[in-house]
N, C-alpha and C. Protein backbone atom coordinates (compact mmCIF):
# COMPACT_ATOMS: atom_id res chain seq x y z
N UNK A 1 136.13 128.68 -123.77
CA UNK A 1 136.26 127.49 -122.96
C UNK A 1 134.98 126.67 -123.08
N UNK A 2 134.97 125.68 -123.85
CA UNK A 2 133.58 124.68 -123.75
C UNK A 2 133.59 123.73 -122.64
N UNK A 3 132.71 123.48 -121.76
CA UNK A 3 132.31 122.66 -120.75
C UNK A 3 132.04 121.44 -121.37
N UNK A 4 132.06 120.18 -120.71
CA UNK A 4 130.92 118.96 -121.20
C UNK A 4 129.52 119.13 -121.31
N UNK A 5 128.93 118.21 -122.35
CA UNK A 5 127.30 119.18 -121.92
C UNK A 5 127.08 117.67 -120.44
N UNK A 6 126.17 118.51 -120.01
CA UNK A 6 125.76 117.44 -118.58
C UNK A 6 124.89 116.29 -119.91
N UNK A 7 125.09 115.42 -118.69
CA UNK A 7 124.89 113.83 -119.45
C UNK A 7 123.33 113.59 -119.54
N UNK A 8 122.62 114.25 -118.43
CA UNK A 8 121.09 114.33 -118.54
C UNK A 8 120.64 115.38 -118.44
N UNK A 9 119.25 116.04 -118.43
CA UNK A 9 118.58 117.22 -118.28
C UNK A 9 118.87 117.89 -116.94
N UNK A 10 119.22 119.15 -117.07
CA UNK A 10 118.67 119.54 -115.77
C UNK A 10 118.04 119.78 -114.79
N UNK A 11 117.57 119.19 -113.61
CA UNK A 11 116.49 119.43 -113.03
C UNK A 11 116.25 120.43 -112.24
N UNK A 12 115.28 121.67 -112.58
CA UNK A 12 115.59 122.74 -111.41
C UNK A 12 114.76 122.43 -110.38
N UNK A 13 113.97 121.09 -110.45
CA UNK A 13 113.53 120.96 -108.84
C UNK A 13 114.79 120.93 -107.65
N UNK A 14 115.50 120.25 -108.01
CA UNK A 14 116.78 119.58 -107.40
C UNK A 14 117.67 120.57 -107.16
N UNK A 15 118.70 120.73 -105.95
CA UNK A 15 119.77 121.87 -105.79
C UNK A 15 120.73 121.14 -106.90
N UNK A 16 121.17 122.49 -107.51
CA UNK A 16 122.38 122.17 -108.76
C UNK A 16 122.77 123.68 -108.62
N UNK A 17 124.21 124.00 -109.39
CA UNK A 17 124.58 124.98 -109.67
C UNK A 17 124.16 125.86 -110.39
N UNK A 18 123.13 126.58 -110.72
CA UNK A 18 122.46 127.16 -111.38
C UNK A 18 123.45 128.26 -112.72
N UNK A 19 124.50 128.54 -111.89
CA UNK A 19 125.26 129.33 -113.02
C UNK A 19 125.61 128.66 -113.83
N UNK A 20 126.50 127.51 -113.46
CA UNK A 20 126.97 126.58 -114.25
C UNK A 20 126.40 126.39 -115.04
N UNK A 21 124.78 125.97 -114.60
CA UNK A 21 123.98 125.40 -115.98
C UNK A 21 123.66 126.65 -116.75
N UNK A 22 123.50 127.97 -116.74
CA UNK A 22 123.20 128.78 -117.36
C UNK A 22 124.30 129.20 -118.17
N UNK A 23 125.64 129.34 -117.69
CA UNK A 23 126.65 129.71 -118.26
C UNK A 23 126.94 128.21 -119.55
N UNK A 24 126.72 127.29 -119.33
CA UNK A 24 126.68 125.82 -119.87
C UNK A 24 125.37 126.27 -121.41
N UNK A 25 124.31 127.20 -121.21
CA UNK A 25 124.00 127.02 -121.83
C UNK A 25 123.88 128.04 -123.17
N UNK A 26 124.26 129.26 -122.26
CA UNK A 26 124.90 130.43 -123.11
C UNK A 26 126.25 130.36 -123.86
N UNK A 27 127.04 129.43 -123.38
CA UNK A 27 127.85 129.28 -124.21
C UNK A 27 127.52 128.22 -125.65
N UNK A 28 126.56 127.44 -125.48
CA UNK A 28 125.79 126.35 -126.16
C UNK A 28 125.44 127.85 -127.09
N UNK A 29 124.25 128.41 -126.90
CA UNK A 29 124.30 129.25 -128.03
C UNK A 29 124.80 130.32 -128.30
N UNK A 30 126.24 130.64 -127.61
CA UNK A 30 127.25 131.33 -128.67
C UNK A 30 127.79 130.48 -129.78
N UNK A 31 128.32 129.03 -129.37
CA UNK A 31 129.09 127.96 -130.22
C UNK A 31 127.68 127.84 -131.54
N UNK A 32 126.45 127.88 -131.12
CA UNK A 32 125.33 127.02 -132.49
C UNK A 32 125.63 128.86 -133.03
N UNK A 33 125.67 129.75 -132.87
CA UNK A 33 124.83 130.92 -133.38
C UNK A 33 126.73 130.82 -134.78
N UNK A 34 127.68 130.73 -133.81
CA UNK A 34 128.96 130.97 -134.89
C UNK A 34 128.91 129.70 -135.78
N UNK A 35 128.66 128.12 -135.47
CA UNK A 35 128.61 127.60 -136.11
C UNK A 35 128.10 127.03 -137.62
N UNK A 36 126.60 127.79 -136.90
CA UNK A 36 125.71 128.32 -137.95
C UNK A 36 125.20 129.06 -139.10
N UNK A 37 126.30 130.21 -138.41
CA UNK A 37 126.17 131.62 -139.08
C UNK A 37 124.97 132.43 -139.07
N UNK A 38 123.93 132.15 -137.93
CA UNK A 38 123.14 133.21 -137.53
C UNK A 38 123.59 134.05 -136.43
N UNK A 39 122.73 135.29 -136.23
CA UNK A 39 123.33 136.39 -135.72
C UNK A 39 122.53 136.20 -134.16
N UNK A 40 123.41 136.24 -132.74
CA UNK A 40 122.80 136.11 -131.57
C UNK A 40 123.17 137.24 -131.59
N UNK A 41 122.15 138.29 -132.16
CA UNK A 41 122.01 139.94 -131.97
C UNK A 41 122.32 140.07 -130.29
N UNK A 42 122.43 141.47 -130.36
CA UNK A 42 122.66 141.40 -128.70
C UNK A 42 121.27 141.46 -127.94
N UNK A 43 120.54 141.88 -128.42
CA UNK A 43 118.85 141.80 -127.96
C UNK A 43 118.47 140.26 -127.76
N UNK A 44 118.65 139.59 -128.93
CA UNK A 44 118.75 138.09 -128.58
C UNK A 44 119.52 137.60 -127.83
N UNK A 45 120.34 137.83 -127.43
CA UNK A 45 121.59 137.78 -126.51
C UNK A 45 121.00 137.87 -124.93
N UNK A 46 120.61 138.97 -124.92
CA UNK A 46 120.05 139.45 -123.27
C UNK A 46 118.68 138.64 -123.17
N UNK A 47 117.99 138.85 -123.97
CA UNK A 47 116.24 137.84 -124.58
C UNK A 47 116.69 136.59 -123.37
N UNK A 48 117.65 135.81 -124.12
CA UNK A 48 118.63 134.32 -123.61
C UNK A 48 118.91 134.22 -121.49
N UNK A 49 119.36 135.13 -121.86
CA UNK A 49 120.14 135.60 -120.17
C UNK A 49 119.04 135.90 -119.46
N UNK A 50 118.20 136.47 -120.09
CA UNK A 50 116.82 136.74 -119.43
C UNK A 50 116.07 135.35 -118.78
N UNK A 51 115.64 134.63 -119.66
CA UNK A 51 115.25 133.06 -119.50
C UNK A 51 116.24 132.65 -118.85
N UNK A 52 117.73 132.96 -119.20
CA UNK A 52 118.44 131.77 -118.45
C UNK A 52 118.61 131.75 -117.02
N UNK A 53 118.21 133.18 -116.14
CA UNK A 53 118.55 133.31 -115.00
C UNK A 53 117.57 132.69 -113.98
N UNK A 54 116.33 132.04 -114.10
CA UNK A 54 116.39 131.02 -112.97
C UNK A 54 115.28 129.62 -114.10
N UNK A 55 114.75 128.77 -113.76
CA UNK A 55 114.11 127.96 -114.29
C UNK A 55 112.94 128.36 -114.14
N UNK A 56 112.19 129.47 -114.41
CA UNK A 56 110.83 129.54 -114.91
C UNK A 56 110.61 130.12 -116.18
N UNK A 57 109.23 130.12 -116.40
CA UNK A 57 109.09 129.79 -117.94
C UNK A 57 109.05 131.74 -117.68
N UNK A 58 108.53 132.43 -118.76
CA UNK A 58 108.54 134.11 -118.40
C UNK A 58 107.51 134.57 -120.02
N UNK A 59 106.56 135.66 -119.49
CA UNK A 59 105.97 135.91 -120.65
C UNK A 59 106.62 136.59 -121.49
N UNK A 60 106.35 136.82 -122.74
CA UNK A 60 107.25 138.07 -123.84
C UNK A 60 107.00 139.25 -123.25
N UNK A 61 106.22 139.79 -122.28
CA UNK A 61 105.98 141.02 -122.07
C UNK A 61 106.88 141.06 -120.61
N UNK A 62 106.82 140.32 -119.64
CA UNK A 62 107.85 139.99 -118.50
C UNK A 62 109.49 140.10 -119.47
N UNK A 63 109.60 139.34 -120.38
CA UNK A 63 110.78 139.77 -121.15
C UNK A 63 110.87 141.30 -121.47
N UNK A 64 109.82 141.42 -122.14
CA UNK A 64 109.97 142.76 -122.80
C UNK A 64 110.13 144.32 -121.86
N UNK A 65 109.66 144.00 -120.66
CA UNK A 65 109.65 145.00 -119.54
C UNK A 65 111.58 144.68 -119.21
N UNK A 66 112.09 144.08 -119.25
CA UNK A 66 113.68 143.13 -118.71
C UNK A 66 114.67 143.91 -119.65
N UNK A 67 114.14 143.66 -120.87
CA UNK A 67 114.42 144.64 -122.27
C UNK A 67 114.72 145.95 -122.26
N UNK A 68 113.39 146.40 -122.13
CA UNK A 68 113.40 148.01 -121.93
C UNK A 68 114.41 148.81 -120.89
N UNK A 69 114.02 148.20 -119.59
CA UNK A 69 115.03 148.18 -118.40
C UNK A 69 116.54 148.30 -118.67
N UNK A 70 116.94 147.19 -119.64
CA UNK A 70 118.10 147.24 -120.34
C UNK A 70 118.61 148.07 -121.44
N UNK A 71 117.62 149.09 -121.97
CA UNK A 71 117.97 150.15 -123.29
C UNK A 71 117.69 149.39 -124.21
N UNK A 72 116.78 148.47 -124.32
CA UNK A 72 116.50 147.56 -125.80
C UNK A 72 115.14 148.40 -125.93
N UNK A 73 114.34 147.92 -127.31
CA UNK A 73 113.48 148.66 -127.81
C UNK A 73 112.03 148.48 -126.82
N UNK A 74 111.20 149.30 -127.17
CA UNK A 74 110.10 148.97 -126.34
C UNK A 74 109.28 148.46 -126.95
N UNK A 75 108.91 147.84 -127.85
CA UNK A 75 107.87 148.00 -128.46
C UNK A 75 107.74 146.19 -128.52
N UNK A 76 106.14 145.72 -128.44
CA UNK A 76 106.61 144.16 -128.05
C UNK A 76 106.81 143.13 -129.37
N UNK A 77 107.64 143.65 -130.33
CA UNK A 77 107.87 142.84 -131.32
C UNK A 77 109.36 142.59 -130.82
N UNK A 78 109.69 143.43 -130.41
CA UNK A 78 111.70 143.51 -130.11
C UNK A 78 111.70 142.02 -129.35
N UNK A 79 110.36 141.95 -128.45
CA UNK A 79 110.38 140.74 -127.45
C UNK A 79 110.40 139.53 -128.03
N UNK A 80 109.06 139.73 -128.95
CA UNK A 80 108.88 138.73 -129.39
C UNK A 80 109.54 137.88 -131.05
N UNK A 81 110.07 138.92 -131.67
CA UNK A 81 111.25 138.38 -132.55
C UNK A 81 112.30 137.75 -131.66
N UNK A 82 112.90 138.46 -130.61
CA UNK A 82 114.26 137.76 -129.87
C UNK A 82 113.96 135.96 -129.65
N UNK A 83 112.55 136.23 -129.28
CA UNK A 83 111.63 135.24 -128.42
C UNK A 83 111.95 133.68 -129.52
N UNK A 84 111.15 133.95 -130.33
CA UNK A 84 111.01 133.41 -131.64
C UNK A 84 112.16 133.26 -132.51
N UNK A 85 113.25 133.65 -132.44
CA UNK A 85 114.72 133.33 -133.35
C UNK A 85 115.28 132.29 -132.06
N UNK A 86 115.09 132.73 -130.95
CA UNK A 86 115.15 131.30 -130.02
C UNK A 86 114.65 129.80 -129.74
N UNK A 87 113.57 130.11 -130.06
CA UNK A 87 112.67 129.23 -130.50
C UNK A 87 113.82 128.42 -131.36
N UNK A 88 113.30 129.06 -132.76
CA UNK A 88 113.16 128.24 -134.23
C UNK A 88 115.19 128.01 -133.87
N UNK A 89 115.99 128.44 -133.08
CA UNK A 89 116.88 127.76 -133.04
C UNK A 89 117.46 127.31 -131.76
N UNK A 90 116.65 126.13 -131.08
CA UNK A 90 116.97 125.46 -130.24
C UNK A 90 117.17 126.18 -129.08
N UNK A 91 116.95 127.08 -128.68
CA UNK A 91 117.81 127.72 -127.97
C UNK A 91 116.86 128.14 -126.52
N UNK A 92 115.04 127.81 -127.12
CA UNK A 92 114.12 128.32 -125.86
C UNK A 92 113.35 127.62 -126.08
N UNK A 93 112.24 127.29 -125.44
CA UNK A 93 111.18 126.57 -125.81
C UNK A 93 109.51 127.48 -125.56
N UNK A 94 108.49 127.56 -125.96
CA UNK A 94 107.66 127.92 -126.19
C UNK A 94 106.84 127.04 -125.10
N UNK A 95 106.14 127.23 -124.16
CA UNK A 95 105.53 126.23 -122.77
C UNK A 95 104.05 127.17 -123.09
N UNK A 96 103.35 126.38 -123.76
CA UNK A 96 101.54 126.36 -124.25
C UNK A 96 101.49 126.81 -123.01
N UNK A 97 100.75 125.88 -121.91
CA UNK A 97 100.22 126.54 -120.68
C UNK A 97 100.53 127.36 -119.94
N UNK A 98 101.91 127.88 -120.02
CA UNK A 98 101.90 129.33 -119.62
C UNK A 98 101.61 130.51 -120.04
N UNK A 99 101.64 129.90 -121.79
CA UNK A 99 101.90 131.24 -122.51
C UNK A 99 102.96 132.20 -122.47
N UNK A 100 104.15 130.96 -122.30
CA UNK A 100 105.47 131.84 -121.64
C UNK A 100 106.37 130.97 -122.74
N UNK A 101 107.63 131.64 -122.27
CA UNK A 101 109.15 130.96 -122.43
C UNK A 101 109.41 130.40 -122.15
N UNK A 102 110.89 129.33 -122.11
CA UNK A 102 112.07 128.79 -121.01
C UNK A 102 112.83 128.43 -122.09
N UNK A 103 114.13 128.92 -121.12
CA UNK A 103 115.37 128.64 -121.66
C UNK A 103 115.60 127.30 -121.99
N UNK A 104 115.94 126.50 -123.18
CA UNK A 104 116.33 125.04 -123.37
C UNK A 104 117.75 124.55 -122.41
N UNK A 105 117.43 123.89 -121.41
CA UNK A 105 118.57 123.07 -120.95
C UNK A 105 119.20 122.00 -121.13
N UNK A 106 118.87 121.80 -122.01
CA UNK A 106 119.93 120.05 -122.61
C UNK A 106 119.68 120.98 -124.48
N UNK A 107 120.60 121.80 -124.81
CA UNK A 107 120.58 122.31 -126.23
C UNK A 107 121.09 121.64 -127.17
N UNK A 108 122.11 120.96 -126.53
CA UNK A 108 123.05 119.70 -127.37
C UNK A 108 122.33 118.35 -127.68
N UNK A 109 120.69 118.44 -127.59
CA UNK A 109 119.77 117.09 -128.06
C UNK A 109 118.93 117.51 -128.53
N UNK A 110 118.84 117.09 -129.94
CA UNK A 110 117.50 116.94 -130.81
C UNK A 110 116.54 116.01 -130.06
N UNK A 111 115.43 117.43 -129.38
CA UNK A 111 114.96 116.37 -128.33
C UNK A 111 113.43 117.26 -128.57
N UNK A 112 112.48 116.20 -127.78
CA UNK A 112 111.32 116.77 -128.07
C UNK A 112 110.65 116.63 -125.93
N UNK A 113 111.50 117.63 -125.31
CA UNK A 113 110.97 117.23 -123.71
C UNK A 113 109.61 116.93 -123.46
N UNK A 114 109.12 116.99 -122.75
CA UNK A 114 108.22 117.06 -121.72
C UNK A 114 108.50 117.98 -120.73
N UNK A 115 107.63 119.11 -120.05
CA UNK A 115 107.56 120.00 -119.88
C UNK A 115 107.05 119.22 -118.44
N UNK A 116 107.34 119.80 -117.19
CA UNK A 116 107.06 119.16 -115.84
C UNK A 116 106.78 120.90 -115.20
N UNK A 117 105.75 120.81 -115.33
CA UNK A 117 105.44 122.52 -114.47
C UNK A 117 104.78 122.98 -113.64
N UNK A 118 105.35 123.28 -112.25
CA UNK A 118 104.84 123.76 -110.70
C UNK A 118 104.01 124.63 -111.31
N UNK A 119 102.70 124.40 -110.43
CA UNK A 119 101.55 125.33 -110.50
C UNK A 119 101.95 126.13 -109.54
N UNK A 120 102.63 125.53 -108.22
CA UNK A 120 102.51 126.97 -107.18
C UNK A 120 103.72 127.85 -107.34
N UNK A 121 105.04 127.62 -108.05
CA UNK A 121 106.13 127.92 -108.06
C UNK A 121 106.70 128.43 -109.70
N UNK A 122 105.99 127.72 -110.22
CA UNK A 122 105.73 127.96 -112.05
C UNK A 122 107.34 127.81 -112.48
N UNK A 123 108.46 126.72 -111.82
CA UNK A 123 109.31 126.17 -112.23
C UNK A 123 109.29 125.22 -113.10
N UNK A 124 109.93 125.44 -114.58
CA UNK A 124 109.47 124.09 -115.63
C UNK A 124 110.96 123.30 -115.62
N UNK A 125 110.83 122.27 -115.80
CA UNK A 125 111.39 121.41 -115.79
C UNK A 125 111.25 120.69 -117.24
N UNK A 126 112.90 120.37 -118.06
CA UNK A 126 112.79 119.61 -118.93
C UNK A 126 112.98 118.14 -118.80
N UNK A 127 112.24 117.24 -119.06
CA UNK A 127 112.52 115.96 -118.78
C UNK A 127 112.35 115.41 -120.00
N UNK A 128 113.17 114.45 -120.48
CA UNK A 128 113.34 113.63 -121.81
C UNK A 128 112.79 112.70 -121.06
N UNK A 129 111.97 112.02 -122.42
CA UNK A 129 111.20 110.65 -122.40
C UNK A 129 111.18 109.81 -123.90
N UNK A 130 111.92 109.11 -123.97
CA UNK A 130 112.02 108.60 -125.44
C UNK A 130 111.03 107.22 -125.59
N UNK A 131 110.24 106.85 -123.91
CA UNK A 131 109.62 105.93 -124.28
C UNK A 131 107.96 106.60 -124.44
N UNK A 132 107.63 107.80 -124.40
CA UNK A 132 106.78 108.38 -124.40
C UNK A 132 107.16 108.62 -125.90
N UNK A 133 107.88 109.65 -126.45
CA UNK A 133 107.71 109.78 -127.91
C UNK A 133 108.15 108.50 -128.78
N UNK A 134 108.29 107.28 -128.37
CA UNK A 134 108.09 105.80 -129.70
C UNK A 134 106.65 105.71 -128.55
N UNK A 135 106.08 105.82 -128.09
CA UNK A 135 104.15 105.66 -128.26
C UNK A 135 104.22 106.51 -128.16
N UNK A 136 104.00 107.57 -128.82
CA UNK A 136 103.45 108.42 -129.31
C UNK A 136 103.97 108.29 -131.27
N UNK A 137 104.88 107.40 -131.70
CA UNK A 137 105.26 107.50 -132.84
C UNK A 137 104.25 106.22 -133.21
N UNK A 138 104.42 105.27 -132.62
CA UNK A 138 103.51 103.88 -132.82
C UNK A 138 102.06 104.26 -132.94
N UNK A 139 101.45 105.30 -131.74
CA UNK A 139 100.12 105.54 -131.93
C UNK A 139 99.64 106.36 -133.55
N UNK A 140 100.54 107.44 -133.72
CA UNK A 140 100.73 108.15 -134.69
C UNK A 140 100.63 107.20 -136.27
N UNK A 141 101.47 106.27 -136.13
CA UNK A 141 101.35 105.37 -137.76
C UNK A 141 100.53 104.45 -137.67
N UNK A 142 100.16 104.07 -136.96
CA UNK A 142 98.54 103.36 -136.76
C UNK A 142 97.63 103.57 -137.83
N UNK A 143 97.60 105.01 -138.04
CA UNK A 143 96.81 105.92 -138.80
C UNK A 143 97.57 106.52 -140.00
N UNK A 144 98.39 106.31 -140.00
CA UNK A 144 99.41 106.97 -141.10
C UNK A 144 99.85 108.13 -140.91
N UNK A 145 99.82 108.32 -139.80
CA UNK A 145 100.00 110.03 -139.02
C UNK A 145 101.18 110.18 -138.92
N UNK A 146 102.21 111.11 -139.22
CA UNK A 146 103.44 111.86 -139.37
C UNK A 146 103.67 113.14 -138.33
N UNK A 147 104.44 112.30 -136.97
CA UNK A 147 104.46 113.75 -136.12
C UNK A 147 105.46 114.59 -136.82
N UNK A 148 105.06 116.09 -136.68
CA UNK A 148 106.31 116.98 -136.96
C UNK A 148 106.86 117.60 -135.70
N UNK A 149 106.21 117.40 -134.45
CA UNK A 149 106.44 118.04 -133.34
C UNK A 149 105.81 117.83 -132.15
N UNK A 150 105.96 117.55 -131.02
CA UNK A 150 105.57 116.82 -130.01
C UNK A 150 105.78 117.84 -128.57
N UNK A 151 104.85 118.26 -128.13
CA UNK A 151 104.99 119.17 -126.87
C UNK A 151 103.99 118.73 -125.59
N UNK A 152 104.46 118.53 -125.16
CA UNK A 152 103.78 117.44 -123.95
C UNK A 152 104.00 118.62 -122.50
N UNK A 153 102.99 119.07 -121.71
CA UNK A 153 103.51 119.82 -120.81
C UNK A 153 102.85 118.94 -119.46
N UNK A 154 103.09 118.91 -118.71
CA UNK A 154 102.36 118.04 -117.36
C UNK A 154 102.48 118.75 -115.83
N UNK A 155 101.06 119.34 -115.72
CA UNK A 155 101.00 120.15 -114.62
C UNK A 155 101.22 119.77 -113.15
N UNK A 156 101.58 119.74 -112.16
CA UNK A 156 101.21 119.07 -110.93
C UNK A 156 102.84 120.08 -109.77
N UNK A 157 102.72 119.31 -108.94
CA UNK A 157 103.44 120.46 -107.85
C UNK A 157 105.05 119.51 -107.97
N UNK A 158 105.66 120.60 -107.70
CA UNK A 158 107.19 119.95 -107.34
C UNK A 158 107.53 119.46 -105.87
N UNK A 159 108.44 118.79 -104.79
CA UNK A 159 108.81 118.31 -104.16
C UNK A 159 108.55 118.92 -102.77
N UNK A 160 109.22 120.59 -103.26
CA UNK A 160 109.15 121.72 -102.30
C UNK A 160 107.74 121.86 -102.10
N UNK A 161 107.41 122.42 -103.36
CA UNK A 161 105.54 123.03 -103.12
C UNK A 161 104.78 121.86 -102.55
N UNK A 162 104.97 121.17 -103.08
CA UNK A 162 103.65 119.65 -101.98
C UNK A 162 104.08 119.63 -100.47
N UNK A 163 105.12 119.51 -100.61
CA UNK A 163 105.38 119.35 -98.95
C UNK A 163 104.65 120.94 -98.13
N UNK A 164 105.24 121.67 -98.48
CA UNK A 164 104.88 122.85 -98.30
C UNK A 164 102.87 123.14 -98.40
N UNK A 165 102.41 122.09 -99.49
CA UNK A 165 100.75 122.92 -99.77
C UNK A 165 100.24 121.37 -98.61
N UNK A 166 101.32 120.20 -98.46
CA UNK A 166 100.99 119.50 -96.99
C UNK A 166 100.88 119.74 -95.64
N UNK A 167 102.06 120.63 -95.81
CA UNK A 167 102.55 121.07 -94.19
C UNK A 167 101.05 121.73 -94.30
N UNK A 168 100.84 122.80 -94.99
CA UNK A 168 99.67 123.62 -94.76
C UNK A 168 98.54 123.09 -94.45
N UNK A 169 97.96 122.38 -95.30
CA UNK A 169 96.49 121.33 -94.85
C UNK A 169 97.15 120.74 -93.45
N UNK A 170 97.71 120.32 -92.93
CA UNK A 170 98.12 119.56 -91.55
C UNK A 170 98.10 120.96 -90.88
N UNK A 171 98.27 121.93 -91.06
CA UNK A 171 98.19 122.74 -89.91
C UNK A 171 96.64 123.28 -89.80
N UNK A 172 96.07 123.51 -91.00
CA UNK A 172 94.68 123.62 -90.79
C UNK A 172 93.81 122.76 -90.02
N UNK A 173 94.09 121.18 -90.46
CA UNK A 173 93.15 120.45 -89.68
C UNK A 173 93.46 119.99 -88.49
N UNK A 174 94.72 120.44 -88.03
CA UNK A 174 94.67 120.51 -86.72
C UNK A 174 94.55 121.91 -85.95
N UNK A 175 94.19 122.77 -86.79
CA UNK A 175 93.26 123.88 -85.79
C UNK A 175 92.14 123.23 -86.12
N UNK A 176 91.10 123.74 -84.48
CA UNK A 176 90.01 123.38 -83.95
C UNK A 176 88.93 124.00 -85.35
């Protein structure tokens, strides 16, 4: 049964159906893995489900402990091959400042996100920006520069956590 893909990114700041989008996106890479003719081993398989079950990013070794738990291998290449065949096919994204994972939520766009990531909550968020990557393509040929890849991550608090690291300072400075 294929779903529509949703029309924009998902936002996991925002209440949404969380299965939906996960099930939305596991089926995304069952359809690329047959279409393709690469193999979503079952290790890669669970790797996927692993990331897909809430919107934070997760280290290979947080995977790899998820793994083991599950009867997959122990050893942290099992993690990090699953990790990495996700990667190189659309399917996860690699988030520098965590040094972690996340599951890709818009898989159906040759897209280059922007990474939106709670420091207090460490929820990433994919957000497309196409007027950020044409300046960043304009700045790039200026110089004759040829992007091959564009990873933009942008730290700061989500909706919940500010209100929440507000409420807190307001209760401090109104103790004496």
């Amino acid at each position: 049964m294929h779903s529509d893909p949703p029309t924009d990114p998902i936002d996991p700041f925002e209440e949404h159906d969380h299965g939906a989008c996960a099930s939305h996106a596991l089926e995304h890479a069952l359809q690329h893995s047959e279409e393709t003719g690469v193999r979503l081993t079952p290790v890669r398989r669970r790797a996927l489900e692993i990331l897909l079950e809430s919107h934070r990013a997760m280290g290979a070794y947080e995977v790899l402990e998820r793994l083991v738990a599950d009867g997959f291998g122990n050893q942290p290449p099992v993690a990090y091959r699953a990790l990495d065949f996700l990667v190189e096919n659309g399917l996860a994204h690699r988030v520098q400042r965590l040094n972690a994972y996340a599951a890709c939520l818009s898989p159906e766009r040759d897209h280059s996100p922007v990474f939106l990531i709670c420091r207090s909550c460490e929820k990433v968020a994919e957000a497309e920006s196409p007027e950020l990557r044409q300046a960043l393509r304009t700045l790039a040929s200026g110089s004759g520069f040829r992007i091959e890849r564009t990873t933009v991550e942008v730290l700061g608090l989500c909706a919940v956590c500010a209100a929440a690291e507000a409420a807190t300072e307001a209760s401090s400075e109104a103790q004496p």
